[in-house]
C-alpha atoms as a PDB file:
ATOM      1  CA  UNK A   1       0.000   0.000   0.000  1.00  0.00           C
ATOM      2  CA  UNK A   2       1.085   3.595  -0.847  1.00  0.00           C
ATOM      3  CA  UNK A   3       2.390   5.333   2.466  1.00  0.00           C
ATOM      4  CA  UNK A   4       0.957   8.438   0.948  1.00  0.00           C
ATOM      5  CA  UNK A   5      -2.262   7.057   1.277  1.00  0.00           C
ATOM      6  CA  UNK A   6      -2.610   4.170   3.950  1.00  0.00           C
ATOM      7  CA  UNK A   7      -3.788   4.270   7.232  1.00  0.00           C
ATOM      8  CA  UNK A   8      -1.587   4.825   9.661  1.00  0.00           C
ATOM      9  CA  UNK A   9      -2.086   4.190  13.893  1.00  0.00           C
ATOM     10  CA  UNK A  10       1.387   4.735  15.117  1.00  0.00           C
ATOM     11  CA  UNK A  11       2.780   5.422  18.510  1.00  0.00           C
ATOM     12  CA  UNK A  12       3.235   8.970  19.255  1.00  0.00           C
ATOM     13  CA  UNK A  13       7.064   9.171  22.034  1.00  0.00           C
ATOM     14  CA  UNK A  14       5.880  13.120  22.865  1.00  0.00           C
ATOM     15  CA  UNK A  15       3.916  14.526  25.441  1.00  0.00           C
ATOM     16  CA  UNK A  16       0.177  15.599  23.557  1.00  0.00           C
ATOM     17  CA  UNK A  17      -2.458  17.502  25.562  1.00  0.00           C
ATOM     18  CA  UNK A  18      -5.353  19.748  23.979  1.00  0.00           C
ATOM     19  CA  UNK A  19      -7.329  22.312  25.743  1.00  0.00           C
ATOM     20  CA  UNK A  20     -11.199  23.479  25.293  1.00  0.00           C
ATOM     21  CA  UNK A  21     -12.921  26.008  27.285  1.00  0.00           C
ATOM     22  CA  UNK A  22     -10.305  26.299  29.832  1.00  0.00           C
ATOM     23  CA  UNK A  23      -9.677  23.185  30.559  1.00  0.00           C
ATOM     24  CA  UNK A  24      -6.671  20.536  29.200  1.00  0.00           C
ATOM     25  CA  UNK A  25      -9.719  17.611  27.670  1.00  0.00           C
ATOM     26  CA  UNK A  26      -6.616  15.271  26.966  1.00  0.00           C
ATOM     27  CA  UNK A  27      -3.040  14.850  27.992  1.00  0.00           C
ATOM     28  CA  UNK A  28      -0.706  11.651  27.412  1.00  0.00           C
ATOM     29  CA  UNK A  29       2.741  10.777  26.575  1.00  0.00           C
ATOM     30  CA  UNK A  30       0.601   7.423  25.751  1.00  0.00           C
ATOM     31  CA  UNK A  31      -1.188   9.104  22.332  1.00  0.00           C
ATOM     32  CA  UNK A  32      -0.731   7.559  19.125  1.00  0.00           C
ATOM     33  CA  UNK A  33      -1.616   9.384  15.607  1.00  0.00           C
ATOM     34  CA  UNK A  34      -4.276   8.093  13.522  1.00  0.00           C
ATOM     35  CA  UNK A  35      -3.851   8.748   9.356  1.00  0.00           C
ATOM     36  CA  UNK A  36      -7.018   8.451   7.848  1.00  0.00           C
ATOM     37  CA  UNK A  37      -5.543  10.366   4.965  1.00  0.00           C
ATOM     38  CA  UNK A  38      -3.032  12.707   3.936  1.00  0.00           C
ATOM     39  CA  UNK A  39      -5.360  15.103   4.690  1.00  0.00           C
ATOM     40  CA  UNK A  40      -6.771  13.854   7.834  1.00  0.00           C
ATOM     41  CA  UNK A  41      -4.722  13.495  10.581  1.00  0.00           C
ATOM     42  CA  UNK A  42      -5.341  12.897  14.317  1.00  0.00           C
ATOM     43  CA  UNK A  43      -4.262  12.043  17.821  1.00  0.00           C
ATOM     44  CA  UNK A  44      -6.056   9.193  19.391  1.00  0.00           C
ATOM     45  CA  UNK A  45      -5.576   9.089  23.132  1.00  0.00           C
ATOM     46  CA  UNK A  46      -5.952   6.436  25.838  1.00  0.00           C
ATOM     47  CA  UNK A  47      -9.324   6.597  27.596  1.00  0.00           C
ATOM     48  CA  UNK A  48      -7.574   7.004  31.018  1.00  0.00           C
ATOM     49  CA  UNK A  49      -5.807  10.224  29.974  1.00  0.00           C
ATOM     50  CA  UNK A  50      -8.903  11.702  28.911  1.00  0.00           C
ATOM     51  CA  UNK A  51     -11.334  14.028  30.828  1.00  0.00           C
ATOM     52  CA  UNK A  52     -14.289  11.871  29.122  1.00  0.00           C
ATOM     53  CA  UNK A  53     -16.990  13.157  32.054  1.00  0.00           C
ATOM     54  CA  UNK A  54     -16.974  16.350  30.203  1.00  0.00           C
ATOM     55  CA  UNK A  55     -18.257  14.176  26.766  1.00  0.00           C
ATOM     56  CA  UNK A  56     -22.304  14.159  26.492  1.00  0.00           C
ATOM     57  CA  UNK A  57     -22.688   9.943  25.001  1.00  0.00           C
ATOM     58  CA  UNK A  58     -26.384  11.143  24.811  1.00  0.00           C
ATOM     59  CA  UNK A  59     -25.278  13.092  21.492  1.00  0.00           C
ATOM     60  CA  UNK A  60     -23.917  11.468  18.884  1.00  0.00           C
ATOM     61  CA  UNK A  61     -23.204  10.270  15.280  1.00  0.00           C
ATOM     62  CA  UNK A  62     -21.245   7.618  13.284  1.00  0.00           C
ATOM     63  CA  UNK A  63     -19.464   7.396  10.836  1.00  0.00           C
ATOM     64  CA  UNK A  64     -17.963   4.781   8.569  1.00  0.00           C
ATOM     65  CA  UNK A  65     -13.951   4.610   7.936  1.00  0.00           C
ATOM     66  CA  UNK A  66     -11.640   1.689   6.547  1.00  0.00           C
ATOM     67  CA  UNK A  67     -11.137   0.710   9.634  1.00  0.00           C
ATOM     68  CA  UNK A  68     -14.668   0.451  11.121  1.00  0.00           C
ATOM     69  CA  UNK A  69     -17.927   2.806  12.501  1.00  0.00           C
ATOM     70  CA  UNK A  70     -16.372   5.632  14.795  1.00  0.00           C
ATOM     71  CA  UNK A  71     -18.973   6.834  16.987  1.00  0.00           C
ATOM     72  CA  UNK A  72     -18.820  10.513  17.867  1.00  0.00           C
ATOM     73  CA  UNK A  73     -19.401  12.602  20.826  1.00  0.00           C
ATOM     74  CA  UNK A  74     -20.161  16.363  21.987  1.00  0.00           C
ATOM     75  CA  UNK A  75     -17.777  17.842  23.817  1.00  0.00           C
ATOM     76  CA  UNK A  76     -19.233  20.366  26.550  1.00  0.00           C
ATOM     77  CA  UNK A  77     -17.102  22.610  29.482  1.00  0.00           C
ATOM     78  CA  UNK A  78     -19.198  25.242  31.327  1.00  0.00           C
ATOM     79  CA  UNK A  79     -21.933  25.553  28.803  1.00  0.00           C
ATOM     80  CA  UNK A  80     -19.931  26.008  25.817  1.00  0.00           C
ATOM     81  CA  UNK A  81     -20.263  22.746  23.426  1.00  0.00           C
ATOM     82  CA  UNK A  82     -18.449  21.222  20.424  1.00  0.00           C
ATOM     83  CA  UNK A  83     -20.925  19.346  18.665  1.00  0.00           C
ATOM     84  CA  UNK A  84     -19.187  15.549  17.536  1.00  0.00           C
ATOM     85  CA  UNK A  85     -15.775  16.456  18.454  1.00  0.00           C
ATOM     86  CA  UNK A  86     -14.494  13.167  19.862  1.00  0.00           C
ATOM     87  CA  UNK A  87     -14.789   9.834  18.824  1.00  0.00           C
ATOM     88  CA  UNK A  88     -14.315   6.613  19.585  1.00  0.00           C
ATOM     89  CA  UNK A  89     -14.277   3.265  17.761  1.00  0.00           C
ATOM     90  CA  UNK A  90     -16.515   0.578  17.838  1.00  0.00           C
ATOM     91  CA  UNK A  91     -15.696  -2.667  19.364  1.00  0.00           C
ATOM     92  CA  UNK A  92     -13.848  -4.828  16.966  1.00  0.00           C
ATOM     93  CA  UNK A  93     -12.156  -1.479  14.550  1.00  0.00           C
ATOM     94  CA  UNK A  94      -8.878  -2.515  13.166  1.00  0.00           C
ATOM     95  CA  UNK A  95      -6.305  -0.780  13.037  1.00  0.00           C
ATOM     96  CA  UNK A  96      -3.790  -0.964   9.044  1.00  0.00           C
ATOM     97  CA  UNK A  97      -2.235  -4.453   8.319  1.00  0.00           C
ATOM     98  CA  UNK A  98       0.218  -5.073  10.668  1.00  0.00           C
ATOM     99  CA  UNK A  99      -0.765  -2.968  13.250  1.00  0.00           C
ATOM    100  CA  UNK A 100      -2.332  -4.712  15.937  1.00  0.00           C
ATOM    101  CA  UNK A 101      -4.078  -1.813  18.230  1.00  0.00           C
ATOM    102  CA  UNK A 102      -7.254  -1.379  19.787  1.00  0.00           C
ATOM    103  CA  UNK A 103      -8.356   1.290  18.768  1.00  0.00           C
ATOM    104  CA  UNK A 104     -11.979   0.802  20.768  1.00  0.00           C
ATOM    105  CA  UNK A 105      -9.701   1.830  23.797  1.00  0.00           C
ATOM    106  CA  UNK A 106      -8.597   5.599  22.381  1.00  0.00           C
ATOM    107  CA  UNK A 107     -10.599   8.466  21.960  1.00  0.00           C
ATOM    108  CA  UNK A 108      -9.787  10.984  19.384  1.00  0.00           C
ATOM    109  CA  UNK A 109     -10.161  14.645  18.689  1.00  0.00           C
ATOM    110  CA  UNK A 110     -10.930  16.751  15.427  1.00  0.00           C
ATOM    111  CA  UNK A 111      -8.065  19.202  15.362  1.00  0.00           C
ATOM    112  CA  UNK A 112     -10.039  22.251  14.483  1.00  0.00           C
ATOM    113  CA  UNK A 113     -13.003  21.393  17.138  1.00  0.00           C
ATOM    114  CA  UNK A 114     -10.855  22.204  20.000  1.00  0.00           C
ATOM    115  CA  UNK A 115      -9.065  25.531  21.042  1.00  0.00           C
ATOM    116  CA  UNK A 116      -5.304  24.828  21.237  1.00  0.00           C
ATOM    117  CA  UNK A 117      -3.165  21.925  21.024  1.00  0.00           C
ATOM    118  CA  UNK A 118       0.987  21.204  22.052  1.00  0.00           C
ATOM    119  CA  UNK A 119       3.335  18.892  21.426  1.00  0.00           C
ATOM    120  CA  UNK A 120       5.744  19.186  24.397  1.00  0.00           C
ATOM    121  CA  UNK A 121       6.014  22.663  25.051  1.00  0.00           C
ATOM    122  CA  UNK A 122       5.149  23.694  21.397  1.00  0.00           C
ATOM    123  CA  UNK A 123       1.754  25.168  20.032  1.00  0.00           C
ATOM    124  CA  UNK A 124       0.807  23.177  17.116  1.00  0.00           C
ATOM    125  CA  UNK A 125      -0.574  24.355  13.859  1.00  0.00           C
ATOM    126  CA  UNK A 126      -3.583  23.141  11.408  1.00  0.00           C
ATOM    127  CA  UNK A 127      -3.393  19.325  12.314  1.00  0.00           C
ATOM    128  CA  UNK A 128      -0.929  16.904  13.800  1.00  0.00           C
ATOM    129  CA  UNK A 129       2.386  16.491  12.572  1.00  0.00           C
ATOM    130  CA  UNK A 130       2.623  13.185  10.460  1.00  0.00           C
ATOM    131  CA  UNK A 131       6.201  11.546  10.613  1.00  0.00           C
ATOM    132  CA  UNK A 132       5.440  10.171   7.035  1.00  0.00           C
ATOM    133  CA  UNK A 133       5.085  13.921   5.579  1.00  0.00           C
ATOM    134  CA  UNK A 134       8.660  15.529   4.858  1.00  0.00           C
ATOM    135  CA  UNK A 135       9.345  19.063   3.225  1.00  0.00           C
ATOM    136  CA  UNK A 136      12.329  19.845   0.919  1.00  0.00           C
ATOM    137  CA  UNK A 137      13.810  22.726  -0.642  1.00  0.00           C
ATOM    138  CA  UNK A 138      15.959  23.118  -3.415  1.00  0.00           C
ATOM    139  CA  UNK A 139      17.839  26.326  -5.428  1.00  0.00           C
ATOM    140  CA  UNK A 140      16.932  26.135  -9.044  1.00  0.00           C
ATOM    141  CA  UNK A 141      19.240  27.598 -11.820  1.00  0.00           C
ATOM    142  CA  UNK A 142      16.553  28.038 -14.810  1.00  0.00           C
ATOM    143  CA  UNK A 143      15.021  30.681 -15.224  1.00  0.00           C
ATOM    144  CA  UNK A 144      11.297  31.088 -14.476  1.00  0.00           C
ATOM    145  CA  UNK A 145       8.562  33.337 -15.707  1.00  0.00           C
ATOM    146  CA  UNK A 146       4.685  33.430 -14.795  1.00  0.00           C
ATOM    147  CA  UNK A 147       1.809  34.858 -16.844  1.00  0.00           C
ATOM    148  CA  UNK A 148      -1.882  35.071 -16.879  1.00  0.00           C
ATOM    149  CA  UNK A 149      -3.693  36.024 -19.706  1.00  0.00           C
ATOM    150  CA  UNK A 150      -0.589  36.450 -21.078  1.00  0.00           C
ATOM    151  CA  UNK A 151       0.260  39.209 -18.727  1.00  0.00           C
ATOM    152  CA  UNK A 152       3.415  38.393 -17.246  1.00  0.00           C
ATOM    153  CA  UNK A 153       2.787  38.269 -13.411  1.00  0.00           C
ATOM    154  CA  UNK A 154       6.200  36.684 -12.002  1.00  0.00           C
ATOM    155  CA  UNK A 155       9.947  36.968 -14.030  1.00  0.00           C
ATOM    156  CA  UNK A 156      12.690  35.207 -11.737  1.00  0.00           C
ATOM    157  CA  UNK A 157      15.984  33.805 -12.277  1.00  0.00           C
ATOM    158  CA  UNK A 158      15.516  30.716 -10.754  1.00  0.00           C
ATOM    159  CA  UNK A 159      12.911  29.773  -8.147  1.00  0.00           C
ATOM    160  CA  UNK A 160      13.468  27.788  -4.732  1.00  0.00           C
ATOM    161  CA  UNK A 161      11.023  23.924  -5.680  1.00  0.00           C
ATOM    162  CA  UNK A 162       9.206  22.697  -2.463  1.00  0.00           C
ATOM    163  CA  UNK A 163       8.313  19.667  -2.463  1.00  0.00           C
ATOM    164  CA  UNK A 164       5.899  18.448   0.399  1.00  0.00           C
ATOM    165  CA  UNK A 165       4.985  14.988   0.451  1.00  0.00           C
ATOM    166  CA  UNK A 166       1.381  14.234  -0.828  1.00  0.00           C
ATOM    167  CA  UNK A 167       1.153  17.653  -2.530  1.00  0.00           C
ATOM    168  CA  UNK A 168       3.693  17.590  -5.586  1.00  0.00           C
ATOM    169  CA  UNK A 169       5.840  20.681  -6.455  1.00  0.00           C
ATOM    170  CA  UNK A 170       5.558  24.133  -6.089  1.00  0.00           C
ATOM    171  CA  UNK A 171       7.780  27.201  -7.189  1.00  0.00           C
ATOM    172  CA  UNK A 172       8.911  29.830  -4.592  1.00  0.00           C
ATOM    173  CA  UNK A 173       9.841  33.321  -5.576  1.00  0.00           C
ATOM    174  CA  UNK A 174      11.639  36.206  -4.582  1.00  0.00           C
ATOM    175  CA  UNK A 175       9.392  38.820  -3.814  1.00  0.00           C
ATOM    176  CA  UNK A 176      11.200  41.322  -5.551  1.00  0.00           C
ATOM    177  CA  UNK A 177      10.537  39.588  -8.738  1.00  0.00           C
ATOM    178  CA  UNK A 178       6.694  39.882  -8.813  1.00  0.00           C
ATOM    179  CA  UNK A 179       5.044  42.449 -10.595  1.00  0.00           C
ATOM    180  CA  UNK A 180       3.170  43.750  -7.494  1.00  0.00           C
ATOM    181  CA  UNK A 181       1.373  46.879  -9.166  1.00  0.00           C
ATOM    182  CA  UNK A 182      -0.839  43.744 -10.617  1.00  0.00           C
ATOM    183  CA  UNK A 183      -1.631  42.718  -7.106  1.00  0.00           C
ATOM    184  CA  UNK A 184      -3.559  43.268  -3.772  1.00  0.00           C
ATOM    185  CA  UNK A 185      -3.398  41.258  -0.481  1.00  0.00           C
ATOM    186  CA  UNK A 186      -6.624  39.377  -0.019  1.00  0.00           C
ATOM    187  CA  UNK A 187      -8.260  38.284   2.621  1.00  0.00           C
ATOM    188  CA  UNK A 188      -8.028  34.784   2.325  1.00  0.00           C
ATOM    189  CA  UNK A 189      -5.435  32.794   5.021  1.00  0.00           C
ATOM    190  CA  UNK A 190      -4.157  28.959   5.502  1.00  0.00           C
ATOM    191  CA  UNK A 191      -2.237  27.006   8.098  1.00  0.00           C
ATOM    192  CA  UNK A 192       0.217  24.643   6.794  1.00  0.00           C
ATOM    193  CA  UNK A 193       1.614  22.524   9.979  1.00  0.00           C
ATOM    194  CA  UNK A 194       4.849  21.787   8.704  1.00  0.00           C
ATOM    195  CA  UNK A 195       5.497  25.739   6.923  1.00  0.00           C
ATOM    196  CA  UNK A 196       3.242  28.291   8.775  1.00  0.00           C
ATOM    197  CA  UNK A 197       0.722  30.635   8.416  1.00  0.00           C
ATOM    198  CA  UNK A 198       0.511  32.346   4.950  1.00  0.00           C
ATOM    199  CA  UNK A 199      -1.328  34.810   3.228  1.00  0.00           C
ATOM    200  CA  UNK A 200      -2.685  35.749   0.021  1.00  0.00           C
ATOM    201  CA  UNK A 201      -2.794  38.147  -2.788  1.00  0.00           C
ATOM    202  CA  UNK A 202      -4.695  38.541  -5.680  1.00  0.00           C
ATOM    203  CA  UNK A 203      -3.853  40.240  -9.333  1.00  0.00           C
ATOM    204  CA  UNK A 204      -5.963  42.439 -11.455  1.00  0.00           C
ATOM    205  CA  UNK A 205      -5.596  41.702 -14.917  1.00  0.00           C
ATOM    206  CA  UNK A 206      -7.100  44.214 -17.810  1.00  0.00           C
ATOM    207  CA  UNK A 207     -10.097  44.300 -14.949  1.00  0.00           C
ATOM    208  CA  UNK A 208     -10.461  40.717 -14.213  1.00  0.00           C
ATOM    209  CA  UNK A 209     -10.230  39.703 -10.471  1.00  0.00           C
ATOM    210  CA  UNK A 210      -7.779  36.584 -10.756  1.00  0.00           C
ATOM    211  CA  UNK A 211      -7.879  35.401  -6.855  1.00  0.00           C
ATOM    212  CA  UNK A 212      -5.449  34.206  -4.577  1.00  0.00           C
ATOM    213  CA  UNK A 213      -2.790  33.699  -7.426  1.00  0.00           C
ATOM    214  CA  UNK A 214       0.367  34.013  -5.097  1.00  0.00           C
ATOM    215  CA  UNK A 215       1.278  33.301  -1.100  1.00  0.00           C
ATOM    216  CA  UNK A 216       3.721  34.018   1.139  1.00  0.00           C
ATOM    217  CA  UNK A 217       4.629  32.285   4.893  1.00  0.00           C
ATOM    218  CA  UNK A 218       6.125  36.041   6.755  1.00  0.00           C
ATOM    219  CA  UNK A 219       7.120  34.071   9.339  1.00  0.00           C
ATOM    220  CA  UNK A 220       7.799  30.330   8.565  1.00  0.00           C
ATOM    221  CA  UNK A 221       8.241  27.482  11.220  1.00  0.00           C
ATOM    222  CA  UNK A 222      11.424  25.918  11.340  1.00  0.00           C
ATOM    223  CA  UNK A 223      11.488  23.431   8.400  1.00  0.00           C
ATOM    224  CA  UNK A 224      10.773  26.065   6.327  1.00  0.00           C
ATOM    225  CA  UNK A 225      12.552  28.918   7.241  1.00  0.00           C
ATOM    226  CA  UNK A 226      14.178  28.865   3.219  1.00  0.00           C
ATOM    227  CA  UNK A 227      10.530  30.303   1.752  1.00  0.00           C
ATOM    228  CA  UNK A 228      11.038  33.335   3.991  1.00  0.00           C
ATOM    229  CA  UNK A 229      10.749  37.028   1.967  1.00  0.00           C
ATOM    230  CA  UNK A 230       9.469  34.253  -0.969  1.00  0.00           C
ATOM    231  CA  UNK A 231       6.232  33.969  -2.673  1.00  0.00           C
ATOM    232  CA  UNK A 232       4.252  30.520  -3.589  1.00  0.00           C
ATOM    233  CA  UNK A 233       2.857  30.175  -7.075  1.00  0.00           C
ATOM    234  CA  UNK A 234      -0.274  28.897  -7.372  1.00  0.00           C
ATOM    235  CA  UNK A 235       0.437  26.938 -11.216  1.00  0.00           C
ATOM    236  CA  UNK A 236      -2.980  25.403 -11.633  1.00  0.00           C
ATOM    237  CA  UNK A 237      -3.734  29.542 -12.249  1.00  0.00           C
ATOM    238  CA  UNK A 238      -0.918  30.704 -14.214  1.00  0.00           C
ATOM    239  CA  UNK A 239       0.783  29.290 -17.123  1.00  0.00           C
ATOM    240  CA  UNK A 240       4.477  28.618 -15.792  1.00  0.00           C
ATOM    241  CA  UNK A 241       7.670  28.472 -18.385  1.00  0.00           C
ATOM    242  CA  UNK A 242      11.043  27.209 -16.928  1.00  0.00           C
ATOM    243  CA  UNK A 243      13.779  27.825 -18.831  1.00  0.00           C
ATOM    244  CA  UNK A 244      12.179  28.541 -21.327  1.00  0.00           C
ATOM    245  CA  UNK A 245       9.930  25.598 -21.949  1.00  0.00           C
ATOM    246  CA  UNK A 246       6.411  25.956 -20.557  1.00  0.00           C
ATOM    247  CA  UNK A 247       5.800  23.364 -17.661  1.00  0.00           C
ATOM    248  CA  UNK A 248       2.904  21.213 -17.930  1.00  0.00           C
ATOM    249  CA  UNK A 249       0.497  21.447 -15.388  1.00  0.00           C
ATOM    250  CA  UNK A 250       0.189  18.696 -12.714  1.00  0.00           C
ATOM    251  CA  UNK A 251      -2.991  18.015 -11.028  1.00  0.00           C
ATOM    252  CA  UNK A 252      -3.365  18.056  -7.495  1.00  0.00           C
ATOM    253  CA  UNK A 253      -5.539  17.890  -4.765  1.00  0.00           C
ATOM    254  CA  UNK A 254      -5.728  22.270  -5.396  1.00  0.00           C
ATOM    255  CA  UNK A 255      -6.705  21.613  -8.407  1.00  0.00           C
ATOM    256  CA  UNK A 256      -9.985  23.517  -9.402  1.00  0.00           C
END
């Protein structure tokens, strides 16, 4: 099976806690990470190192996974409520071949549901850090020039590639070579766990609104402290030419 796209339930050797309305809901140095997809990432936690009084059973939902029902719950603290966000597994879930956990005895979080999470001492970002997802940076040396509409938008002399596993390639920039009298920041925002927080702009072309055609991470975490005073290209928007020789789009899970 592709590691890019099995499922993973693999022990976790840090200390994971998560807090909602106040309160720490979870904290073990017992947690293991659960990888429904590349996409969908969480910490599943003993049952003992869980504050599960504060879970309302009387409210809940199921879903169906590849490795059983999941039965969820709604988390309350003080009157405030998270509708369905724990769950648990249903007697008898399996974990991936080869991986021989119950996972009826861990209850899980969704990442966004809850207020803060930290590994150790550090706040983490957008979802769990998966050991299976790696980021790389390289220097080019070919050239590289964007357009849209045939308006040229981005004219380097050689990009930084990222590569992130599960997402492909993507060209980073130096800022001073974008045509920025084409742009405007938007208001549009993402969390990347492994690069950040980044923001958006978007170009005005001949008076067409092209949106969110370029990034930037001000202040990337560690792994990618490289993309700093760069910007990201969004190519499934732009037609791209490296070297010379336009560069035929790939599609990925951006793709629109």
């Amino acid at each position: 099976m592709n590691i890019a796209t099995r499922s993973i339930v693999g022990p976790v050797a840090t200390r994971i806690r998560t807090e909602f309305g106040g309160q720490t809901v979870a904290d073990s140095t017992r947690a293991r990470l659960y990888r429904r997809s590349p996409f969908k990432v969480y910490y599943l936690f003993p049952e003992e190192d869980v504050k599960s009084e504060l879970l309302d059973k009387n409210d809940s939902g199921s879903t169906a996974t590849k490795n059983g029902e999941i039965v969820r719950w709604t988390l309350r603290v003080d009157g405030r409520e998270a509708k369905h966000a724990a769950f648990t597994f249903r007697e008898g879930a399996q974990a991936a071949e080869g991986e021989k956990v119950d996972l009826s005895a861990y209850i899980g979080f969704d990442f966004d549901a809850m207020d803060s999470w930290y590994e150790e001492a550090e706040k983490l970002l957008g979802h769990p850090r998966d050991p299976f997802t790696r980021i790389d940076i390289r220097r080019g040396s070919r050239p590289i020039r964007a357009e849209v509409d045939g308006v040229t938008i981005v004219d380097s002399a050689g990009p930084l590639l990222l590569t992130e596993t599960g997402l492909g390639l993507r060209y980073y920039i130096p800022k001073d070579d974008v045509n920025w009298k084409l742009f405007s920041e938007s208001d549009t925002e993402s969390i990347c766990p492994y690069k950040g927080r980044a923001r958006y702009w978007s170009a005005n072309i001949d008076g067409k609104q092209h949106k969110d055609l370029i990034w930037a991470y001000p202040d990337p975490l560690q792994d990618a402290e490289r993309i700093r005073d760069t910007v990201g290209l969004y190519h499934e928007k732009m037609t791209i030419y490296l070297d010379g020789e336009k560069v035929d789009e790939t599609p990925t899970h951006f793709t629109k």
